[in-house]
Protein backbone atom coordinates (compact mmCIF):
# COMPACT_ATOMS: atom_id res chain seq x y z
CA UNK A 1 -34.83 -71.38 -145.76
CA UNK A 2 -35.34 -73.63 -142.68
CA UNK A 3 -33.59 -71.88 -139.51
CA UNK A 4 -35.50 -68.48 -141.32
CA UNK A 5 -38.74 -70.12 -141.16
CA UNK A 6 -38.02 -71.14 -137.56
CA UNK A 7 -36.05 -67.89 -136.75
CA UNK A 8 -39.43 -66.38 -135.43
CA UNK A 9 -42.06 -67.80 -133.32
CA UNK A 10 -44.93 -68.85 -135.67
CA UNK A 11 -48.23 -71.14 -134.83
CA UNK A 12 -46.76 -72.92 -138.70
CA UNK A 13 -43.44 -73.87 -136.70
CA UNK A 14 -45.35 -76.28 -134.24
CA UNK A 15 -47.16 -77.70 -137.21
CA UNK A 16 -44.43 -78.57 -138.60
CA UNK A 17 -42.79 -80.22 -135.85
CA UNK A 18 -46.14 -81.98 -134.64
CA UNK A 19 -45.92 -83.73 -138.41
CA UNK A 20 -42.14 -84.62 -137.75
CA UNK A 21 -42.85 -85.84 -134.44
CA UNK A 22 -45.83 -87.47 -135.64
CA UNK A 23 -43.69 -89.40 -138.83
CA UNK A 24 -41.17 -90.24 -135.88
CA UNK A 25 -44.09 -92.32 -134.33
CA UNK A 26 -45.29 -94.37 -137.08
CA UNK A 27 -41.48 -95.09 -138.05
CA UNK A 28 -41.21 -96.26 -134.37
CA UNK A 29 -44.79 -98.36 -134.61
CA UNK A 30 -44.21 -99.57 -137.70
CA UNK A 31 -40.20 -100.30 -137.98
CA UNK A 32 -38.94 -100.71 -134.76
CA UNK A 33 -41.98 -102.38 -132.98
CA UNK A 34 -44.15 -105.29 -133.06
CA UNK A 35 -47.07 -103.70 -131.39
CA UNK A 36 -50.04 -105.38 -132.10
CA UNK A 37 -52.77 -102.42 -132.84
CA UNK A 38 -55.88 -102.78 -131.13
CA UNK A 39 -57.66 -100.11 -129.45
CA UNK A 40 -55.44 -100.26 -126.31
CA UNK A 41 -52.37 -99.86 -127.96
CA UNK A 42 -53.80 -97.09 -129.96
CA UNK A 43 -54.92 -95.34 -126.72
CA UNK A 44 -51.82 -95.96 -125.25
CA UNK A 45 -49.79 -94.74 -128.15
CA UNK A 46 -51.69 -91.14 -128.53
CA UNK A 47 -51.20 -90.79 -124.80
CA UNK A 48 -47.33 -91.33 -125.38
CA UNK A 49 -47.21 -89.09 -128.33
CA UNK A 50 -49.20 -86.22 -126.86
CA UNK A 51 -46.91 -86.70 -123.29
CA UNK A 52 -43.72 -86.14 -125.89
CA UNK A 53 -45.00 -83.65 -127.79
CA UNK A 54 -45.83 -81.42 -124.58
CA UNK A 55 -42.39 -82.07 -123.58
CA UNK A 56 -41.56 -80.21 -126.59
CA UNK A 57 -43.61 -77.58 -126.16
CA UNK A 58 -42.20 -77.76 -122.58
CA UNK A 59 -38.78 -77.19 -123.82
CA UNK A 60 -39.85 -74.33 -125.87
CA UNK A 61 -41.59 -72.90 -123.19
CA UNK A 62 -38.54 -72.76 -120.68
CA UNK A 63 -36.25 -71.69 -123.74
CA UNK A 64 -38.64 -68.52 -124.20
CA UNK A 65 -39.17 -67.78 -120.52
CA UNK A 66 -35.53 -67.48 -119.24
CA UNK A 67 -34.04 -66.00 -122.26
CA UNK A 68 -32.27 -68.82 -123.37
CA UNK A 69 -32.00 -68.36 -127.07
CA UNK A 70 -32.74 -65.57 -128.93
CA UNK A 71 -36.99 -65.16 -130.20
CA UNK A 72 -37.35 -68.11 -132.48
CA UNK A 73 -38.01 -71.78 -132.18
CA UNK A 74 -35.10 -73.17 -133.39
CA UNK A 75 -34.82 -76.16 -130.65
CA UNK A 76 -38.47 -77.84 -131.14
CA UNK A 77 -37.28 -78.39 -134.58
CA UNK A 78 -34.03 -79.93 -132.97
CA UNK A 79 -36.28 -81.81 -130.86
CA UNK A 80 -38.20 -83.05 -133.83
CA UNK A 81 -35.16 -84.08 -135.34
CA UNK A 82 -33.64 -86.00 -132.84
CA UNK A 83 -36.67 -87.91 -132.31
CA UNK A 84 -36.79 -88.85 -136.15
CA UNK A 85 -33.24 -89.65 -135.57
CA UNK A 86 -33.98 -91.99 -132.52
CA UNK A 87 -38.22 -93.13 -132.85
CA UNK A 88 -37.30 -96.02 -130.26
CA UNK A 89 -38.02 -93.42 -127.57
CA UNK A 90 -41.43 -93.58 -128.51
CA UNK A 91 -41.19 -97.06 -127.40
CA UNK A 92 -41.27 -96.82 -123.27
CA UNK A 93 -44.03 -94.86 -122.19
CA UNK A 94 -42.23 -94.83 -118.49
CA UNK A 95 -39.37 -93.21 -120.22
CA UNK A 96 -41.45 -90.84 -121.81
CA UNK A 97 -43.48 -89.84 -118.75
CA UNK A 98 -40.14 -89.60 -116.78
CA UNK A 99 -38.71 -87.48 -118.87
CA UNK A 100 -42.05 -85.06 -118.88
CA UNK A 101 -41.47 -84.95 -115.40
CA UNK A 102 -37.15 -84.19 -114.94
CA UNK A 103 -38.50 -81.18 -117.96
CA UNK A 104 -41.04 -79.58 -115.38
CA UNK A 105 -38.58 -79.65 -112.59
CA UNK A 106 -35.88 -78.32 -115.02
CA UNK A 107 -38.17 -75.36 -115.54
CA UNK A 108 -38.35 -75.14 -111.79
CA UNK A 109 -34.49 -75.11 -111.62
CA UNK A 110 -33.87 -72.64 -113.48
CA UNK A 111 -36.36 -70.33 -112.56
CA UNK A 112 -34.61 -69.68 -109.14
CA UNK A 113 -32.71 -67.52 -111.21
CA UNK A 114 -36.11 -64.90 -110.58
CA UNK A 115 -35.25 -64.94 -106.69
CA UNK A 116 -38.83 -65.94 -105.56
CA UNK A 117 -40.44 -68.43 -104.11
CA UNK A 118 -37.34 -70.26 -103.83
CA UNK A 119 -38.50 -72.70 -101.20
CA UNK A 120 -41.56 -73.60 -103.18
CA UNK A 121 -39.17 -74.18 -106.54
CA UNK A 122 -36.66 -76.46 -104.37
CA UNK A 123 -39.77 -78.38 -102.50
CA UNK A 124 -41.60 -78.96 -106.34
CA UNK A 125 -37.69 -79.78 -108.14
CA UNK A 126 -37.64 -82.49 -105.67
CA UNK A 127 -40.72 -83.85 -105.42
CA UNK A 128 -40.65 -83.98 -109.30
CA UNK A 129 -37.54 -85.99 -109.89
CA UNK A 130 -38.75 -87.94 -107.10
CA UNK A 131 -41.63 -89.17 -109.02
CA UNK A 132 -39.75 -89.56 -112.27
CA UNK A 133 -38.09 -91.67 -110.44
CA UNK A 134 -40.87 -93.98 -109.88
CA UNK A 135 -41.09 -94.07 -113.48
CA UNK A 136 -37.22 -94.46 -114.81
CA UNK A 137 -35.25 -95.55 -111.56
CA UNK A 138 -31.90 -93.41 -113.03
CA UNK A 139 -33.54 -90.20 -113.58
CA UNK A 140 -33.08 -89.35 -109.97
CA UNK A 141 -29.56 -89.13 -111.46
CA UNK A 142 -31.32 -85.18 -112.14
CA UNK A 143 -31.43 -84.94 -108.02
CA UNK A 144 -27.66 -84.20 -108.25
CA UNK A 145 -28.85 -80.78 -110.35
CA UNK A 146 -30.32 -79.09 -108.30
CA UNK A 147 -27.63 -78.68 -105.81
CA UNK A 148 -25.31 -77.84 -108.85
CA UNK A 149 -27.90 -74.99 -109.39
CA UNK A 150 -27.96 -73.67 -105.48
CA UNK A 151 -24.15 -73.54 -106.39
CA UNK A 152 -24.28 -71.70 -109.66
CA UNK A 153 -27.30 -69.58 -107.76
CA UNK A 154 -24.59 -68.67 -104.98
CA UNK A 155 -27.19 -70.32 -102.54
CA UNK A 156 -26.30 -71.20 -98.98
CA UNK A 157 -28.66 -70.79 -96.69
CA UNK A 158 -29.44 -74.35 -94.84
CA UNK A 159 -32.80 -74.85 -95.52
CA UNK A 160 -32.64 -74.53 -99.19
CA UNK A 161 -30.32 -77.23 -99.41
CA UNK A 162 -32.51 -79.17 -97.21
CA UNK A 163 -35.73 -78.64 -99.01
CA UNK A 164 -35.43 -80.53 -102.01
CA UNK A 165 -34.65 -84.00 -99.74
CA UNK A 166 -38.48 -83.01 -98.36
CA UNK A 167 -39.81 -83.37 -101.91
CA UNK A 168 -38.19 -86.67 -102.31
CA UNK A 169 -38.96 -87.76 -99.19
CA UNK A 170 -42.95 -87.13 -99.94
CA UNK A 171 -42.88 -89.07 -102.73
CA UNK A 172 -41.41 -92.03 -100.95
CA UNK A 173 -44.13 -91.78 -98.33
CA UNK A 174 -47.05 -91.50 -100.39
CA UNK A 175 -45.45 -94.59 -102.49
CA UNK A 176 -45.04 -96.30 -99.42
CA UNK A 177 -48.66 -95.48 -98.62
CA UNK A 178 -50.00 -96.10 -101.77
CA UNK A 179 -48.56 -99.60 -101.53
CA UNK A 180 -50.13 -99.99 -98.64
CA UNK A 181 -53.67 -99.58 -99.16
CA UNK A 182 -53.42 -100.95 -103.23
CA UNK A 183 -50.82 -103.83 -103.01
CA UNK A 184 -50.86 -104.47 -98.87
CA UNK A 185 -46.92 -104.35 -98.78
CA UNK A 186 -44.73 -101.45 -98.29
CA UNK A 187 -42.60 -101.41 -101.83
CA UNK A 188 -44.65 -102.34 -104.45
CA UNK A 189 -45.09 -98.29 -105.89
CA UNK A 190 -41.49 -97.49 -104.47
CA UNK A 191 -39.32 -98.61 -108.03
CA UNK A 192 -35.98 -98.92 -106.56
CA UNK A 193 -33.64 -100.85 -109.00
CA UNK A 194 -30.11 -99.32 -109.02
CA UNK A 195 -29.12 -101.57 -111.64
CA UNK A 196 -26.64 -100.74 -114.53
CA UNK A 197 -25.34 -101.74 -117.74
CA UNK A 198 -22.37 -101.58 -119.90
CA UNK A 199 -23.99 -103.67 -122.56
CA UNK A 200 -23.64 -101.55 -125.71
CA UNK A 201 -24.04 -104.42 -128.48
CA UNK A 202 -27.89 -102.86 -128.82
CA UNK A 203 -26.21 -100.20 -130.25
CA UNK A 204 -23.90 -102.12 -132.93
CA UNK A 205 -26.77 -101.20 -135.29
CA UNK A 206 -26.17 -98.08 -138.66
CA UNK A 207 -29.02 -96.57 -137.07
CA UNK A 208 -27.52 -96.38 -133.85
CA UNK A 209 -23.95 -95.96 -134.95
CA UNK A 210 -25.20 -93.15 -137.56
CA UNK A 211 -27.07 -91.13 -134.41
CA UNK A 212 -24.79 -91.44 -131.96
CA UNK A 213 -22.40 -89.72 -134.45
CA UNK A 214 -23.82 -87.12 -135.61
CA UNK A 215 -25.19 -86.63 -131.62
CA UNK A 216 -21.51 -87.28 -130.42
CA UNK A 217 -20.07 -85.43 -132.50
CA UNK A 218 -22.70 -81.81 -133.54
CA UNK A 219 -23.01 -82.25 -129.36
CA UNK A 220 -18.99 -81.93 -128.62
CA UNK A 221 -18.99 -79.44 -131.14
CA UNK A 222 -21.69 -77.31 -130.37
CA UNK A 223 -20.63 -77.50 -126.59
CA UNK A 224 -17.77 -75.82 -127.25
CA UNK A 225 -19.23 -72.50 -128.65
CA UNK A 226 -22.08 -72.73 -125.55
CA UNK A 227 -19.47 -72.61 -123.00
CA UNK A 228 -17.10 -70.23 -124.49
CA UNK A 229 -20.46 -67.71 -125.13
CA UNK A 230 -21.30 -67.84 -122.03
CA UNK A 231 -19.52 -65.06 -120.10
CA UNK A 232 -21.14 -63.05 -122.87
CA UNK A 233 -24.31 -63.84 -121.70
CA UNK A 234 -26.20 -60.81 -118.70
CA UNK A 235 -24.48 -62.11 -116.08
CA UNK A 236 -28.24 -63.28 -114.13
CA UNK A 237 -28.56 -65.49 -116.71
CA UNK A 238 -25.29 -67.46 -116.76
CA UNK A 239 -25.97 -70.26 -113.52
CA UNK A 240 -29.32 -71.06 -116.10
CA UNK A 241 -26.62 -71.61 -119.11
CA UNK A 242 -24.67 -73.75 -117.13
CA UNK A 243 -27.80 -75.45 -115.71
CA UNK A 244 -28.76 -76.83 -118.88
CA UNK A 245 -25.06 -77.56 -119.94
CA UNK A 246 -25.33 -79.85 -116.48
CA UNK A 247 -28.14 -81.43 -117.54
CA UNK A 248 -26.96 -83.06 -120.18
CA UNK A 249 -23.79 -84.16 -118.65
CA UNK A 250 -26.31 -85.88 -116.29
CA UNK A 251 -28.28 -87.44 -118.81
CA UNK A 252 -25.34 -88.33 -121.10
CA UNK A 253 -24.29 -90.64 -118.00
CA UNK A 254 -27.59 -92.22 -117.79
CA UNK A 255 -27.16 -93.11 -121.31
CA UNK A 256 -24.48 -94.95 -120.49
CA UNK A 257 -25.42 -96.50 -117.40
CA UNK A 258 -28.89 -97.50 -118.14
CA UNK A 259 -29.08 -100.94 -117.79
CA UNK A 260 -31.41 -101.83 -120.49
CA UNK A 261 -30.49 -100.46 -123.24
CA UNK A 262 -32.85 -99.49 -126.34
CA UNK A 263 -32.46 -96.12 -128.10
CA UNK A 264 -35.17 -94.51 -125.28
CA UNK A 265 -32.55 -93.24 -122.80
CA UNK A 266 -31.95 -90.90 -125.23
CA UNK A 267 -34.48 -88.74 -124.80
CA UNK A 268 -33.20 -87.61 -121.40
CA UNK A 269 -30.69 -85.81 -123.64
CA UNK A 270 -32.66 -84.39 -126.41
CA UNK A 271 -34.50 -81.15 -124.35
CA UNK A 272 -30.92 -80.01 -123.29
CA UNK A 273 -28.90 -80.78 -126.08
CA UNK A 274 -31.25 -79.11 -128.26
CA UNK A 275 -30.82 -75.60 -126.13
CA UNK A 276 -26.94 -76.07 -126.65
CA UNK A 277 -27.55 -77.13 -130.11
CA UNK A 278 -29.94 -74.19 -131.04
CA UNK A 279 -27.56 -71.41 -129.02
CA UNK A 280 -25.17 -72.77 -131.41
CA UNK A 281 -26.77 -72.09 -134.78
CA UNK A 282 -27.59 -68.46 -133.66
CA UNK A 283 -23.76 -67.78 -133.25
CA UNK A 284 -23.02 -68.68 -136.84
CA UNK A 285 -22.85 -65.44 -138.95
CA UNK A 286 -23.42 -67.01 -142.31
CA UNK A 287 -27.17 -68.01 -143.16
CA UNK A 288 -25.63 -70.15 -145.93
CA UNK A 289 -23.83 -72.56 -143.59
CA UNK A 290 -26.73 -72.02 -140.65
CA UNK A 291 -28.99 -73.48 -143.23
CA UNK A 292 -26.73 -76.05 -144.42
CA UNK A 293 -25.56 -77.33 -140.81
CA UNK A 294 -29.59 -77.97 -139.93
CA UNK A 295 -30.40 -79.50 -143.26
CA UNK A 296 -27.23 -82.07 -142.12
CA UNK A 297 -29.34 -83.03 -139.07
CA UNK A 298 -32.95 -83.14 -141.19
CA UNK A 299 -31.04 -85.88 -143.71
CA UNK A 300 -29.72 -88.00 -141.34
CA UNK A 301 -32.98 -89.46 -140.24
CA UNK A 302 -34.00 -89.58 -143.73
CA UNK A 303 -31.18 -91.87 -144.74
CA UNK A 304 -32.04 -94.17 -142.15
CA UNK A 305 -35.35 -94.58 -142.80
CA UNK A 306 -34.20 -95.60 -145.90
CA UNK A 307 -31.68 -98.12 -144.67
């Protein structure tokens, strides 16, 4: 009943996942938080919710335009999911905004698959990181991606490879500049904090235990079947398959080195994993056990919440 409701694109699907996204919020404000609601925090909290909720849409969006699942919107429900799984990424709006921003030059990434404007893509993947960065010190981490891309892309040509490091390198010089004429130093907008942690006891929780579980283990899983299919896939699509595979290698390590940990450096993981995830459930012949293996993921949070 569920992956047939979301097996076609319908304005109902992105209701439905606004309302899960939107539970996923007040679970966060109200369980995991002790935000004091005034009309700052209220403010602040739509902005936040509307930033994550485009990221879904986002996700969607690059899903539909490079072919990487079949018609359907299979992963926003994922997405919705995994955020009802783990609300505490509603909790940093810096993680939030980051992870907006790594999405947009993930759509960039991948669309050098079209073999235009190459320069441009490179120049705006950069520059996007670069300012994520700003926001969430270890999503440069994403940096490393686009040169895996160039090599998936069969890419060589010099200035490619150098374009990207001109992206970063304007954001550090309007930071710099910014800091300048704001704060009257040079640093103050340039967040550079290579610090990590191996402190997992934040995660010695059922919630936490229970998610990273079912992630850990649906994720292995389903990773499997995404990079066996993928030879089956038209062969200008493949570097984009392995793209997003990448990515959440990439953000699978900044899970693990963030260095304060609190359930919001997940959501570096969620717009990838839910692409693997959702290229999974299409390969599964029997609607009986496609149903049954989404409704597994829907209960999980439910349980929780009632933990």
């Amino acid at each position: 009943m569920i992956t047939s409701i979301f097996s076609k694109s319908k304005p109902i699907n992105f209701l439905i996942v606004f309302s899960l996204s939107l539970l996923a919020l007040l679970i966060a404000t109200n369980k995991y938080s002790n935000i004091a609601l005034n009309t700052t925090s209220v403010f602040k909290l739509i902005a936040v919710f509307a930033c994550c909720f485009l990221s879904i849409l986002l996700v969607d969006f690059i899903v539909t335009k490079n072919s990487l699942s079949q018609k359907g919107n299979t992963e926003v429900l994922l997405f919705s999911i995994f955020l009802l799984t783990v609300p505490q990424v509603f909790l940093k709006w810096e993680v939030v905004l980051s992870n907006f921003l790594v999405l947009l030059a993930l759509r960039r990434i991948i669309s050098l698959r079209t073999q235009k404007e190459h320069i441009k893509k490179l120049f705006d993947a950069g520059f996007l990181i670069g300012l994520a960065s700003l926001f969430y010190f270890w999503s440069l981490l994403f940096f490393i991606l686009i040169f895996i891309a160039l090599i998936f892309y069969s890419e060589s040509e010099i200035k490619k490879w150098i374009t990207p490091f001109l992206g970063l390198l304007a954001i550090i010089i309007l930071s710099i500049s910014t800091s300048i004429i704001i704060k009257h130093d040079f640093f103050s907008y340039l967040s550079i904090n290579p610090k990590v942690g191996f402190n997992f006891t934040v995660y010695n929780s059922i919630q936490f235990i229970v998610a990273i579980t079912v992630l850990l283990s649906f994720g292995l899983w389903s990773s499997l079947f995404y990079l066996k299919d993928i030879n089956k896939k038209k062969k200008t699509f493949r570097p984009s398959y392995k793209v997003i595979f990448m990515a959440c290698v990439v953000a699978s390590l900044i899970v693990i080195i963030s260095p304060k940990k609190n359930g919001s450096e997940f959501l570096f993981l969620f717009g990838p994993l839910t692409i693997i995830f959702s290229n999974y459930i299409e390969t599964i012949e029997e609607k009986w056990f496609k149903t049954l293996f989404v409704v597994l993921l829907l209960i999980v949070p439910v349980v929780l919440l009632m933990l």
